[in-house]
Every structure is written in C-alpha cells, then in structure tokens.
PDB file of N, CA and C in Angstrom:
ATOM      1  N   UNK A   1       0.819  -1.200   0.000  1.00  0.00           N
ATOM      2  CA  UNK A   1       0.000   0.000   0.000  1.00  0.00           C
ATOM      3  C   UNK A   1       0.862   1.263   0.000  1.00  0.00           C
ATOM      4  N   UNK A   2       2.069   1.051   0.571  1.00  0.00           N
ATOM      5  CA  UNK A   2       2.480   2.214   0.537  1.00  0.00           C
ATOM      6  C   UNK A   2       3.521   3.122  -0.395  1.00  0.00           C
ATOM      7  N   UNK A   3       3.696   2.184  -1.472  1.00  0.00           N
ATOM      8  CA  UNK A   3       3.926   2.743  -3.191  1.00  0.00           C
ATOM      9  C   UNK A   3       2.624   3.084  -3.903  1.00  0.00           C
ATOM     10  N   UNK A   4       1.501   2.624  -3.396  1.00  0.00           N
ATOM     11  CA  UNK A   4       0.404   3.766  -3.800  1.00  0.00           C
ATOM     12  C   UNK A   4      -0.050   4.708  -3.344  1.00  0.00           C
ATOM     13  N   UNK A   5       0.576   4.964  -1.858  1.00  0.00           N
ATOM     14  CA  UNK A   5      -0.131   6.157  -1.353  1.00  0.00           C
ATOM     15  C   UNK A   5       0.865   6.998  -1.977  1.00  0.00           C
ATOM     16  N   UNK A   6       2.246   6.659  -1.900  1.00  0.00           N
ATOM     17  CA  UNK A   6       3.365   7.454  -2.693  1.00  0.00           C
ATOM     18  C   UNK A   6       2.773   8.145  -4.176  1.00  0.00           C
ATOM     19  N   UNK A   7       2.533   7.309  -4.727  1.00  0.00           N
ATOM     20  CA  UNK A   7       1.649   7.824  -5.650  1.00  0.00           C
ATOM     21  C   UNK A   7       1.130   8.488  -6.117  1.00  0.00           C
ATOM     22  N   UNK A   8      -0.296   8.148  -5.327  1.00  0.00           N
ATOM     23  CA  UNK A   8      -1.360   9.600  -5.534  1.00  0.00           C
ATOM     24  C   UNK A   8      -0.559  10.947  -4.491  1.00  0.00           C
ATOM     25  N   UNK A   9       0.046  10.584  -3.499  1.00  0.00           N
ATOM     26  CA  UNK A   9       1.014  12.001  -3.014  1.00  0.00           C
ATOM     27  C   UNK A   9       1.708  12.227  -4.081  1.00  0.00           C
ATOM     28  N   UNK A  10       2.326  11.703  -5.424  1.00  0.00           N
ATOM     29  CA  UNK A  10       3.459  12.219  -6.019  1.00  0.00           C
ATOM     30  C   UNK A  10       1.721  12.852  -7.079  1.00  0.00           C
ATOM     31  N   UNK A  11       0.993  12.712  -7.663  1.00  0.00           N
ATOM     32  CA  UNK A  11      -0.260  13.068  -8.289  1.00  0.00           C
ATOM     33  C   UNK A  11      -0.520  14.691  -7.340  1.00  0.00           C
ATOM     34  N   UNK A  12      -1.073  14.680  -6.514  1.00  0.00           N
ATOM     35  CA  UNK A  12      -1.477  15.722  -5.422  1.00  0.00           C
ATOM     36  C   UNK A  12      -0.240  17.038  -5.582  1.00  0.00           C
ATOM     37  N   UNK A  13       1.625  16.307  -5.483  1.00  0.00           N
ATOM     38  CA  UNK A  13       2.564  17.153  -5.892  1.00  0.00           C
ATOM     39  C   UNK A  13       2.594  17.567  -7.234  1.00  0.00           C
ATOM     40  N   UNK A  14       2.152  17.284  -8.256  1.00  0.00           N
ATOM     41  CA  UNK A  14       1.737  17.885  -9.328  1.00  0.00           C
ATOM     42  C   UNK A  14       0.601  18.587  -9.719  1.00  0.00           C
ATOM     43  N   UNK A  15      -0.458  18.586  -8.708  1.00  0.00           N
ATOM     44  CA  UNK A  15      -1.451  19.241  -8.896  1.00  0.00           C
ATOM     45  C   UNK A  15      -1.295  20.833  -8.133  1.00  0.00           C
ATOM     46  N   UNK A  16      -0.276  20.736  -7.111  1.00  0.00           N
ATOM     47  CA  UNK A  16       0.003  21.537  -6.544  1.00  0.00           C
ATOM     48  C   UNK A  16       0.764  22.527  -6.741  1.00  0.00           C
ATOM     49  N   UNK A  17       1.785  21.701  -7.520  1.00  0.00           N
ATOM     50  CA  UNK A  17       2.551  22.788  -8.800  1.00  0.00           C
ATOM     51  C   UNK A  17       2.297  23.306  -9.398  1.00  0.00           C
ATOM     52  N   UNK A  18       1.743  22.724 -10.609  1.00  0.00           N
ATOM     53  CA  UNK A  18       0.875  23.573 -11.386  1.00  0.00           C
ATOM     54  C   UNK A  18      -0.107  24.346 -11.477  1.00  0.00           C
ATOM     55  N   UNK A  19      -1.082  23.838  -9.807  1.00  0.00           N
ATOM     56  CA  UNK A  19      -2.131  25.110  -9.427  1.00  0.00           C
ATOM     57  C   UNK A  19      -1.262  26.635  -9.029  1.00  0.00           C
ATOM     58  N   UNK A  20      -0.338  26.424  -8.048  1.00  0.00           N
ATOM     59  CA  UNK A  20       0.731  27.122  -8.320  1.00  0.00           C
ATOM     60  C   UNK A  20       1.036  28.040  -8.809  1.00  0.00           C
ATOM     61  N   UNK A  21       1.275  28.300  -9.859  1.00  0.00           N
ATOM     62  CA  UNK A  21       1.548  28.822 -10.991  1.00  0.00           C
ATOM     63  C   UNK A  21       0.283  29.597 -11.548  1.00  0.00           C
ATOM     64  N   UNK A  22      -0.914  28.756 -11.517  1.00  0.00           N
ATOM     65  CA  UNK A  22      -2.026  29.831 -11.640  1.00  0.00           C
ATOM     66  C   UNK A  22      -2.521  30.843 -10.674  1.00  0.00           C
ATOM     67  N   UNK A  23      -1.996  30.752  -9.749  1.00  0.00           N
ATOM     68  CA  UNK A  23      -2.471  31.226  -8.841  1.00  0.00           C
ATOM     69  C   UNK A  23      -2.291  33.073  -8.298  1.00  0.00           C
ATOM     70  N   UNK A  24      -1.504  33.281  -9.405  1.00  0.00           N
ATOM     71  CA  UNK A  24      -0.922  34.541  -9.806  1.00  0.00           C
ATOM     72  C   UNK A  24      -0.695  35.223  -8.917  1.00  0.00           C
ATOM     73  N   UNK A  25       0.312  34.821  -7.444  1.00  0.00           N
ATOM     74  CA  UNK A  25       1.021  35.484  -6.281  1.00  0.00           C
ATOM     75  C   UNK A  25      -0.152  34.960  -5.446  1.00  0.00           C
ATOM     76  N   UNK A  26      -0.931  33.913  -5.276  1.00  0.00           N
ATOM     77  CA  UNK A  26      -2.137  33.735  -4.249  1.00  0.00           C
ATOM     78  C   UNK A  26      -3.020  34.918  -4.770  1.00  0.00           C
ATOM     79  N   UNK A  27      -3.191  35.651  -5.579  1.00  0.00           N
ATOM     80  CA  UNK A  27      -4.385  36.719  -6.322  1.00  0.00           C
ATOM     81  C   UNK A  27      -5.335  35.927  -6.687  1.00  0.00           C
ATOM     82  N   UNK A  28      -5.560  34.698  -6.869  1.00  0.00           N
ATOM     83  CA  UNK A  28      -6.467  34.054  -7.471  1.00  0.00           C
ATOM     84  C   UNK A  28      -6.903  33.165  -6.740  1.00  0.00           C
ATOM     85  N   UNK A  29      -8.315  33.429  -6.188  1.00  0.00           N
ATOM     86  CA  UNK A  29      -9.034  32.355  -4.980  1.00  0.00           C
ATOM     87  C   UNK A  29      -8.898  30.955  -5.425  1.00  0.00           C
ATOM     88  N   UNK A  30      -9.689  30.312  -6.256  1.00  0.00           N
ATOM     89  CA  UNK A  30     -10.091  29.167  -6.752  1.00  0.00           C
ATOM     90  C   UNK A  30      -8.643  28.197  -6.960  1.00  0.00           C
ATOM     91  N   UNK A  31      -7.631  28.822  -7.471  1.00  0.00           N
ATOM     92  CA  UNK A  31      -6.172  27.953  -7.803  1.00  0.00           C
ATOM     93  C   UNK A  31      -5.532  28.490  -6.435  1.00  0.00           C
ATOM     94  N   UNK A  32      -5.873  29.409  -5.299  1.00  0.00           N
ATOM     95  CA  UNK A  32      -5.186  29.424  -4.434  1.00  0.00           C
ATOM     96  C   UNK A  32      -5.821  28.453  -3.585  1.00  0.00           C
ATOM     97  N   UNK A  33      -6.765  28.353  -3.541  1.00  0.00           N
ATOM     98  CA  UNK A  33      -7.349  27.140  -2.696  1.00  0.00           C
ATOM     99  C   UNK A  33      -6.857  25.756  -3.189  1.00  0.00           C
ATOM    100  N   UNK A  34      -6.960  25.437  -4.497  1.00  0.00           N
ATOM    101  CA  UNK A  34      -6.648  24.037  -5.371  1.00  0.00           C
ATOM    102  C   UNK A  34      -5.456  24.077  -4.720  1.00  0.00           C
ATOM    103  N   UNK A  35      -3.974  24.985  -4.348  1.00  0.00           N
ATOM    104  CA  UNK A  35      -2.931  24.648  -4.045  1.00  0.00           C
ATOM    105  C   UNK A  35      -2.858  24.524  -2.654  1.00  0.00           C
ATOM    106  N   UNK A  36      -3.842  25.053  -2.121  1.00  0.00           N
ATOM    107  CA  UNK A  36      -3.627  24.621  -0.261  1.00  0.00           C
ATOM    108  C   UNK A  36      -3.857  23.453  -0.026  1.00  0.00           C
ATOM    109  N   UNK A  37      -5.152  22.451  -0.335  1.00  0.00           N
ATOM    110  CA  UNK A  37      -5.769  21.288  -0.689  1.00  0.00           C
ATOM    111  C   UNK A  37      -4.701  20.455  -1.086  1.00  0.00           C
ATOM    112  N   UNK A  38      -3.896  20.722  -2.128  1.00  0.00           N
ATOM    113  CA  UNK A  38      -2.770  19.765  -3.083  1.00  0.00           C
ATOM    114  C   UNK A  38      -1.973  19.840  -2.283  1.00  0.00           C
ATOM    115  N   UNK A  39      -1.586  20.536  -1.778  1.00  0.00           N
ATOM    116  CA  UNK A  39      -0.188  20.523  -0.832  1.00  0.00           C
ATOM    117  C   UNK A  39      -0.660  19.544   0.366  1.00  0.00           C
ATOM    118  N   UNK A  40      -1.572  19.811   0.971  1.00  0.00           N
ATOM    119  CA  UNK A  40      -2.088  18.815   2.173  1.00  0.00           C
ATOM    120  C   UNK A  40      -2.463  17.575   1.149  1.00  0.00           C
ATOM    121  N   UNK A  41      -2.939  17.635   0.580  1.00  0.00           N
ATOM    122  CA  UNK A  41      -3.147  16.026   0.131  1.00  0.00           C
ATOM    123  C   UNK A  41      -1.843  15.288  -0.278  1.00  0.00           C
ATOM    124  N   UNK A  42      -0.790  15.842  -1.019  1.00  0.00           N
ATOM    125  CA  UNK A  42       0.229  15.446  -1.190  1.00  0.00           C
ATOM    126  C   UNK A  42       1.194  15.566   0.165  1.00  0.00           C
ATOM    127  N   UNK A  43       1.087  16.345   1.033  1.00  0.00           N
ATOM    128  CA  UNK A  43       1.680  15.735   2.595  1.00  0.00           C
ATOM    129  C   UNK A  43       1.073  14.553   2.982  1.00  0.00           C
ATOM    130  N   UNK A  44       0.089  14.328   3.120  1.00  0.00           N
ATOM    131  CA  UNK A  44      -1.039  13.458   4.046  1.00  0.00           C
ATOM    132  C   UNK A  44      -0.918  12.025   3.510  1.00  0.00           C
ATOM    133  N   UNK A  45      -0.500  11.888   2.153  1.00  0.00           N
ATOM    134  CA  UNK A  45      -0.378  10.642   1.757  1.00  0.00           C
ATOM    135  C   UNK A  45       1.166  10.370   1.888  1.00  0.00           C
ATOM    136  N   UNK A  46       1.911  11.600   1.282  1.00  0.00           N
ATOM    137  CA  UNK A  46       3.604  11.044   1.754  1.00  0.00           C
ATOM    138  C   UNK A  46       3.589  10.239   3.421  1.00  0.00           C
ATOM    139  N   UNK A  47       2.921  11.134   4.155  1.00  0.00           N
ATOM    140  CA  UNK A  47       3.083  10.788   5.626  1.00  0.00           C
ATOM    141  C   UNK A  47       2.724   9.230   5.808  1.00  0.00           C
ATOM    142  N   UNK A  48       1.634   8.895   4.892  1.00  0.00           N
ATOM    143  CA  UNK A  48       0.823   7.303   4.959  1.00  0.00           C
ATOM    144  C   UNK A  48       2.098   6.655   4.692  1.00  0.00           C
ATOM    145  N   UNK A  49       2.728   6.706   3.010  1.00  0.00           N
ATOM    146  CA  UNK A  49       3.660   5.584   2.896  1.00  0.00           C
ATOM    147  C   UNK A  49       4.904   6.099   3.850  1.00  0.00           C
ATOM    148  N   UNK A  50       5.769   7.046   3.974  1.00  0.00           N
ATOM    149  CA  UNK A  50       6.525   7.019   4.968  1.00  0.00           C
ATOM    150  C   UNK A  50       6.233   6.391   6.219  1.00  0.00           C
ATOM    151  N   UNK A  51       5.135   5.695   6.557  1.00  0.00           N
ATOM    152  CA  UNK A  51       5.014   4.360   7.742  1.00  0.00           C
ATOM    153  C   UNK A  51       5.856   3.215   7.345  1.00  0.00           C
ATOM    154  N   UNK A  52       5.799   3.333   5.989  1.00  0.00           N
ATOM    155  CA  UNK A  52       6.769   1.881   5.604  1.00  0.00           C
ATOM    156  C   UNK A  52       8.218   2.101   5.291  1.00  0.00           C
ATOM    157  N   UNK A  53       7.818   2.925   4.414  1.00  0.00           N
ATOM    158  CA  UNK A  53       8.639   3.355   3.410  1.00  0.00           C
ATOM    159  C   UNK A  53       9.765   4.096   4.038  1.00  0.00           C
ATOM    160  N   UNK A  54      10.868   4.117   4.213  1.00  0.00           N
ATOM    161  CA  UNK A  54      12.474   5.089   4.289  1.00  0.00           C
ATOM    162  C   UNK A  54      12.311   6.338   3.734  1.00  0.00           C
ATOM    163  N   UNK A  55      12.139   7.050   4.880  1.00  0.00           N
ATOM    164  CA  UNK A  55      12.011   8.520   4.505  1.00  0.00           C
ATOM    165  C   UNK A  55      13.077   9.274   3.623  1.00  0.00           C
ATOM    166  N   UNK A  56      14.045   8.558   3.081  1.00  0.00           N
ATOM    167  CA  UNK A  56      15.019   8.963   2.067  1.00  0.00           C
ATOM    168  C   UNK A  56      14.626   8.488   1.046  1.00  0.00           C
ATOM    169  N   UNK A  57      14.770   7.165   0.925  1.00  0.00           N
ATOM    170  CA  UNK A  57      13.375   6.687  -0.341  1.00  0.00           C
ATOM    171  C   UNK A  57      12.287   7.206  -0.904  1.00  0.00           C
ATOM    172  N   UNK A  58      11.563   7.402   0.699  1.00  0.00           N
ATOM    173  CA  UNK A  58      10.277   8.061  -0.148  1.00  0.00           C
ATOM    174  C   UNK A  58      10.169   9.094  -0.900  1.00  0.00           C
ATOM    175  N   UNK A  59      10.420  10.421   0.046  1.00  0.00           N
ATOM    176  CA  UNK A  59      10.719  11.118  -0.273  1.00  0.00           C
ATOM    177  C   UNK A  59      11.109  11.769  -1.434  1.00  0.00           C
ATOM    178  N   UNK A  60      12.631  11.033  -1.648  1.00  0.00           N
ATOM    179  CA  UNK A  60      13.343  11.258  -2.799  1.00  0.00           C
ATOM    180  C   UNK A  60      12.526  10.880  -4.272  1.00  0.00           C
ATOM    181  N   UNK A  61      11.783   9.746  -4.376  1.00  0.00           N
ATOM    182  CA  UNK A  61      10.914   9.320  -5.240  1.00  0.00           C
ATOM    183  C   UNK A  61       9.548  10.678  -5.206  1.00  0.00           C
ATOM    184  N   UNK A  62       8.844  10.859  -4.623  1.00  0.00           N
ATOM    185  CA  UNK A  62       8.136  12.017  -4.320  1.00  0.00           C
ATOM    186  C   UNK A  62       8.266  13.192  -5.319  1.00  0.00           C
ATOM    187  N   UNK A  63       9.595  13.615  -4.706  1.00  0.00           N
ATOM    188  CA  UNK A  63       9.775  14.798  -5.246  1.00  0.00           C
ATOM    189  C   UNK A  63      10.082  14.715  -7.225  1.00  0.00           C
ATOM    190  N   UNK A  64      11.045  13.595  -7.059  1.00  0.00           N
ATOM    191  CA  UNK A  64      11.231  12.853  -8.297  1.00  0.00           C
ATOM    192  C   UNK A  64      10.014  12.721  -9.376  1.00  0.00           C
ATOM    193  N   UNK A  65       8.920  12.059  -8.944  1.00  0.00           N
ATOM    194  CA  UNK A  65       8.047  12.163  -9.706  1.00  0.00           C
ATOM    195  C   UNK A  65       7.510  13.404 -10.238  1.00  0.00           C
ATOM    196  N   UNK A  66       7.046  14.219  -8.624  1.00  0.00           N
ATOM    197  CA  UNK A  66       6.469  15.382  -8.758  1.00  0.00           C
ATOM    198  C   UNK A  66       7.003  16.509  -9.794  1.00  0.00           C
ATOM    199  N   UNK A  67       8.593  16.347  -9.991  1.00  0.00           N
ATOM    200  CA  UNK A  67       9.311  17.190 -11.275  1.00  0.00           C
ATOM    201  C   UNK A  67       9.288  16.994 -12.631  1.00  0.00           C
ATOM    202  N   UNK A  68       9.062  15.143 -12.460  1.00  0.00           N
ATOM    203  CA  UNK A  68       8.521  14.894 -13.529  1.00  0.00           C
ATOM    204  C   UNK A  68       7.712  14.721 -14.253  1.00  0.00           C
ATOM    205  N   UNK A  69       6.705  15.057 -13.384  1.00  0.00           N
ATOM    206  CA  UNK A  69       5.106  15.056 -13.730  1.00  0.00           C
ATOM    207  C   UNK A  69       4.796  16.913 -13.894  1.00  0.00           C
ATOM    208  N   UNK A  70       5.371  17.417 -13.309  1.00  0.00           N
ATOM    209  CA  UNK A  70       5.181  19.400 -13.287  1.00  0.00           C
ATOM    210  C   UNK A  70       5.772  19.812 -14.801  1.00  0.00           C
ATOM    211  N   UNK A  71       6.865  19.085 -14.816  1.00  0.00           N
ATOM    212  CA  UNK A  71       7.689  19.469 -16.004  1.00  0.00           C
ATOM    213  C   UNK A  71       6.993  19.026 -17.492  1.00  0.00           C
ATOM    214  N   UNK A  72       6.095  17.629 -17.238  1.00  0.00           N
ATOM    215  CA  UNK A  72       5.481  17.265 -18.154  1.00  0.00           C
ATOM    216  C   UNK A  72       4.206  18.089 -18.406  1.00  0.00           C
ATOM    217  N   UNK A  73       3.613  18.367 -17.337  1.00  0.00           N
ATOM    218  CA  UNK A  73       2.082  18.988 -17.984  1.00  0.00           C
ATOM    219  C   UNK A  73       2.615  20.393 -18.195  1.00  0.00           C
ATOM    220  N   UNK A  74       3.406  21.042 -17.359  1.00  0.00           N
ATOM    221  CA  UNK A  74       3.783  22.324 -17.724  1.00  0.00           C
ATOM    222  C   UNK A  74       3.771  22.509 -19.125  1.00  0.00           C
ATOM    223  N   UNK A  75       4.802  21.614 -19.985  1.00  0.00           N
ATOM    224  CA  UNK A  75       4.810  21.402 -21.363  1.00  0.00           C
ATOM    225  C   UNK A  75       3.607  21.629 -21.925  1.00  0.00           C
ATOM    226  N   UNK A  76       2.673  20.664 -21.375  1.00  0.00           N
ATOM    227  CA  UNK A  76       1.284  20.328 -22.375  1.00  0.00           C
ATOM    228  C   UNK A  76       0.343  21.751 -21.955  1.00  0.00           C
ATOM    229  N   UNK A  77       0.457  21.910 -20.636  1.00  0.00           N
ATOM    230  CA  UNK A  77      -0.753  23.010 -20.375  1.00  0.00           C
ATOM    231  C   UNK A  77      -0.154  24.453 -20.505  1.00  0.00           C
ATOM    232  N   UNK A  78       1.185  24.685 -20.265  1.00  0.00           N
ATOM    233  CA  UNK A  78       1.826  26.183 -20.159  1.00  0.00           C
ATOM    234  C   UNK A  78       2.418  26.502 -21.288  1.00  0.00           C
ATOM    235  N   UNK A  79       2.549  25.442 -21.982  1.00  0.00           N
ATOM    236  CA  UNK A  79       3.955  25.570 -23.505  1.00  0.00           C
ATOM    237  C   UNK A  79       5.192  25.394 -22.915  1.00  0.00           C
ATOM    238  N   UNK A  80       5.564  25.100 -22.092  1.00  0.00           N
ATOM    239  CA  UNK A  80       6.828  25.298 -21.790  1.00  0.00           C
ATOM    240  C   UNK A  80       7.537  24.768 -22.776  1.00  0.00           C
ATOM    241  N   UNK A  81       8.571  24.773 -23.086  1.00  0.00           N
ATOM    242  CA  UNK A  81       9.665  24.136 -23.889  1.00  0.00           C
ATOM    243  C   UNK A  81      10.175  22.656 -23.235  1.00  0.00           C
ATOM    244  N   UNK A  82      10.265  21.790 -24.361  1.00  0.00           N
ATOM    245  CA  UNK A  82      11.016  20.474 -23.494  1.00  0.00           C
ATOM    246  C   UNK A  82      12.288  20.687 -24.149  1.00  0.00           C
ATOM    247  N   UNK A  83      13.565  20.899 -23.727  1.00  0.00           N
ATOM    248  CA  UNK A  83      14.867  20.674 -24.392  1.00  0.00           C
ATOM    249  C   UNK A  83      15.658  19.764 -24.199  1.00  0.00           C
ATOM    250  N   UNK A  84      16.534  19.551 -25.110  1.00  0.00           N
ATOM    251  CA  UNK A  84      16.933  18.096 -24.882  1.00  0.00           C
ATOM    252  C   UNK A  84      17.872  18.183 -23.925  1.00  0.00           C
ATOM    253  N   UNK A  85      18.673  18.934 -23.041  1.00  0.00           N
ATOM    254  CA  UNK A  85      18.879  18.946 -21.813  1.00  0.00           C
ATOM    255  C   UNK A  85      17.693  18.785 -20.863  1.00  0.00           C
ATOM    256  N   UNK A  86      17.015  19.255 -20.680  1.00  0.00           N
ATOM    257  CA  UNK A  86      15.661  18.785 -19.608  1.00  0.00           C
ATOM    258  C   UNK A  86      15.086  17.014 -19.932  1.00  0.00           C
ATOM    259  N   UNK A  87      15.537  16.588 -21.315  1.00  0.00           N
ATOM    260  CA  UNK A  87      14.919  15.021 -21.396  1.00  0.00           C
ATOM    261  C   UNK A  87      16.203  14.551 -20.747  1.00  0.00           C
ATOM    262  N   UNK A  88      17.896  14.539 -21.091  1.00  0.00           N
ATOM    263  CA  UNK A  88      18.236  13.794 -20.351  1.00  0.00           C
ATOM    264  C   UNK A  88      18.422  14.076 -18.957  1.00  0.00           C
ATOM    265  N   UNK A  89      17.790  15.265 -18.427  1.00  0.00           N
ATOM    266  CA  UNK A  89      17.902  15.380 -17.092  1.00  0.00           C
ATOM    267  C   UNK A  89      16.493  14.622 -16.164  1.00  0.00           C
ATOM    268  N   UNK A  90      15.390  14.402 -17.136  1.00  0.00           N
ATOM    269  CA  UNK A  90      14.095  13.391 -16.724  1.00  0.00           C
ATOM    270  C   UNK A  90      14.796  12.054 -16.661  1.00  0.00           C
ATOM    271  N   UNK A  91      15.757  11.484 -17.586  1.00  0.00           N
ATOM    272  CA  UNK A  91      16.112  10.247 -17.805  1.00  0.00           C
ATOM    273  C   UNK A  91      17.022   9.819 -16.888  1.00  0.00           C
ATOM    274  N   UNK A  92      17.593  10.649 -16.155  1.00  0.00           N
ATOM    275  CA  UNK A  92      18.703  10.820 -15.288  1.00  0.00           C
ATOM    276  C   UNK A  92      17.515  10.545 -13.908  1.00  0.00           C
ATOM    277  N   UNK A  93      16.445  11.106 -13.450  1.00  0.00           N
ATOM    278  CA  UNK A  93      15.290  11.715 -12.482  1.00  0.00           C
ATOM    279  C   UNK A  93      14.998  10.079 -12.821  1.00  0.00           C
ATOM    280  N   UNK A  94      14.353   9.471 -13.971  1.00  0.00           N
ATOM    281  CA  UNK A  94      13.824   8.309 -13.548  1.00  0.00           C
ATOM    282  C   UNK A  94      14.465   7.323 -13.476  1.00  0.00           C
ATOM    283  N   UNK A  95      15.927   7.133 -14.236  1.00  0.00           N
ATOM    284  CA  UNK A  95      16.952   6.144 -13.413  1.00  0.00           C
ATOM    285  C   UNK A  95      17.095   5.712 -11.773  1.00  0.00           C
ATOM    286  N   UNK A  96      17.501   7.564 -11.474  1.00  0.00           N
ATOM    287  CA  UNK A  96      17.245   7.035 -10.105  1.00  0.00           C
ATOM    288  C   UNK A  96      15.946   6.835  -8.993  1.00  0.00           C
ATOM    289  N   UNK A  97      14.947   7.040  -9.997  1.00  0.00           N
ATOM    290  CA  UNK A  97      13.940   6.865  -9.254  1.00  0.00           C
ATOM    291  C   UNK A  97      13.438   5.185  -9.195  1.00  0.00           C
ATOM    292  N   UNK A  98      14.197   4.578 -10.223  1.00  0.00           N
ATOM    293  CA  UNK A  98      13.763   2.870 -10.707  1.00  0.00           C
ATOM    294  C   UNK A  98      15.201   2.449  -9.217  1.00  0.00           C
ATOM    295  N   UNK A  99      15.874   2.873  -9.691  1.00  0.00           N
ATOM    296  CA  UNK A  99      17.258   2.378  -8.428  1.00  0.00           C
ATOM    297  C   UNK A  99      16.790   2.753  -7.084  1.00  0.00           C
ATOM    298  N   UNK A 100      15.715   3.703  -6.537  1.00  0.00           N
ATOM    299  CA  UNK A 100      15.731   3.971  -5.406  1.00  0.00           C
ATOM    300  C   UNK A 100      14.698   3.156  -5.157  1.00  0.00           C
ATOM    301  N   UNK A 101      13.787   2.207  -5.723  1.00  0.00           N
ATOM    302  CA  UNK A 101      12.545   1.813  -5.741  1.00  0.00           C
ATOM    303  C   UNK A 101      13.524   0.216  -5.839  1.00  0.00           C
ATOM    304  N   UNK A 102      14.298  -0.408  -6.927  1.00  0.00           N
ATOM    305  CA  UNK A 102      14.746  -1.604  -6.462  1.00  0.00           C
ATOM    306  C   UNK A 102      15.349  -1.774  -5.131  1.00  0.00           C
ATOM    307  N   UNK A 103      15.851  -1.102  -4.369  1.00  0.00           N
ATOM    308  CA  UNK A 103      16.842  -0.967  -3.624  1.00  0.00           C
ATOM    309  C   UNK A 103      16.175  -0.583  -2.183  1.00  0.00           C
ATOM    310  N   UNK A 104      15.007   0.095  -2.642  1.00  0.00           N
ATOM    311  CA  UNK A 104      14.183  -0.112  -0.995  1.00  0.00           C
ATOM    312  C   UNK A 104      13.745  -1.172  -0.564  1.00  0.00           C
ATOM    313  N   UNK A 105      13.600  -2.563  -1.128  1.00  0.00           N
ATOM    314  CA  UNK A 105      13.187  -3.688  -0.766  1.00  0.00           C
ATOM    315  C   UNK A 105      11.726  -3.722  -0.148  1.00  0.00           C
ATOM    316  N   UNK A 106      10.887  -2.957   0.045  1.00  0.00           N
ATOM    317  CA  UNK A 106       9.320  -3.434   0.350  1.00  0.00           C
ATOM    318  C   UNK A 106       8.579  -3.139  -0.721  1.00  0.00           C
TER     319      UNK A 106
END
C-alpha cells in the first residue's frame, strides 16, 4: 500500500505545482485554494507511505516524480519548452527513481 499512497502524493505534488503557478502570487481564490488542498493532500499521503517506506526513499521518489510530472504537464498546459537537456535530465530523475525503488526492498 504504501507505493500507492506514494503515488497519488506524487499526483497531489503535481497538482500543486501547477495550481501554483495559476495562482498569480495567491491573487487568485479558486487555484489558491486548489494549491492549499494539493499541498495537504500530497503531505497526508507522503506521511501514509513514509510508515513503511524510508524517509530517504520516499521522499526522494516524491519529489522525483512530482518534477517529472510538473515538467510534463507544464509542457502540455503552459507551452513550456522540453529541451533536450531537460529530457536527459528526466532520464537521469527516472533512473534514479527505478534504483531507489529496487533498492528499498518493500
């Protein structure tokens, strides 16, 4: 259970990012609220699998995803640019995110 609560917390850290960003300095009720919500939902579930999970592990995977999931919709929803420095720096992000995930053993 607790690579899925990781999960939807690493989901919640991308929703939180990118509300974020709309939120135009907290000027904007509706995406300032979406990011108070995302941030607690993405704590509240890290906190679940960190019962099992190695808070260096988790964690580190967490944030891992969450950059790679911000960086991805950013692309699709903001335009951002993907450059091919930012792909091998994702490829680099999910290497060690597959090595930190063999290597935690639960």
């Amino acid at each position: 259970m607790a690579w899925i609560y990781l999960l939807v917390a690493a989901v919640f850290e991308v929703v939180f990012a990118l509300s974020t960003n709309a939120t135009e300095g907290f000027t904007r009720l509706w995406p300032s609220l979406l990011t108070v919500a995302a941030a607690t939902g993405g704590v509240f579930f890290l906190s679940l699998a960190l019962k099992t999970l190695d808070v260096g592990v988790g964690y580190t995977i967490w944030t891992g995803l969450g950059s790679l999931g911000t960086v991805t919709f950013s692309a699709i929803l903001y335009k951002e640019r993907l450059t091919t420095p930012k792909v091998i720096s994702f490829i680099a992000i999910i290497g060690g995110v597959v090595g930190l995930k063999l290597s935690a053993g639960v």
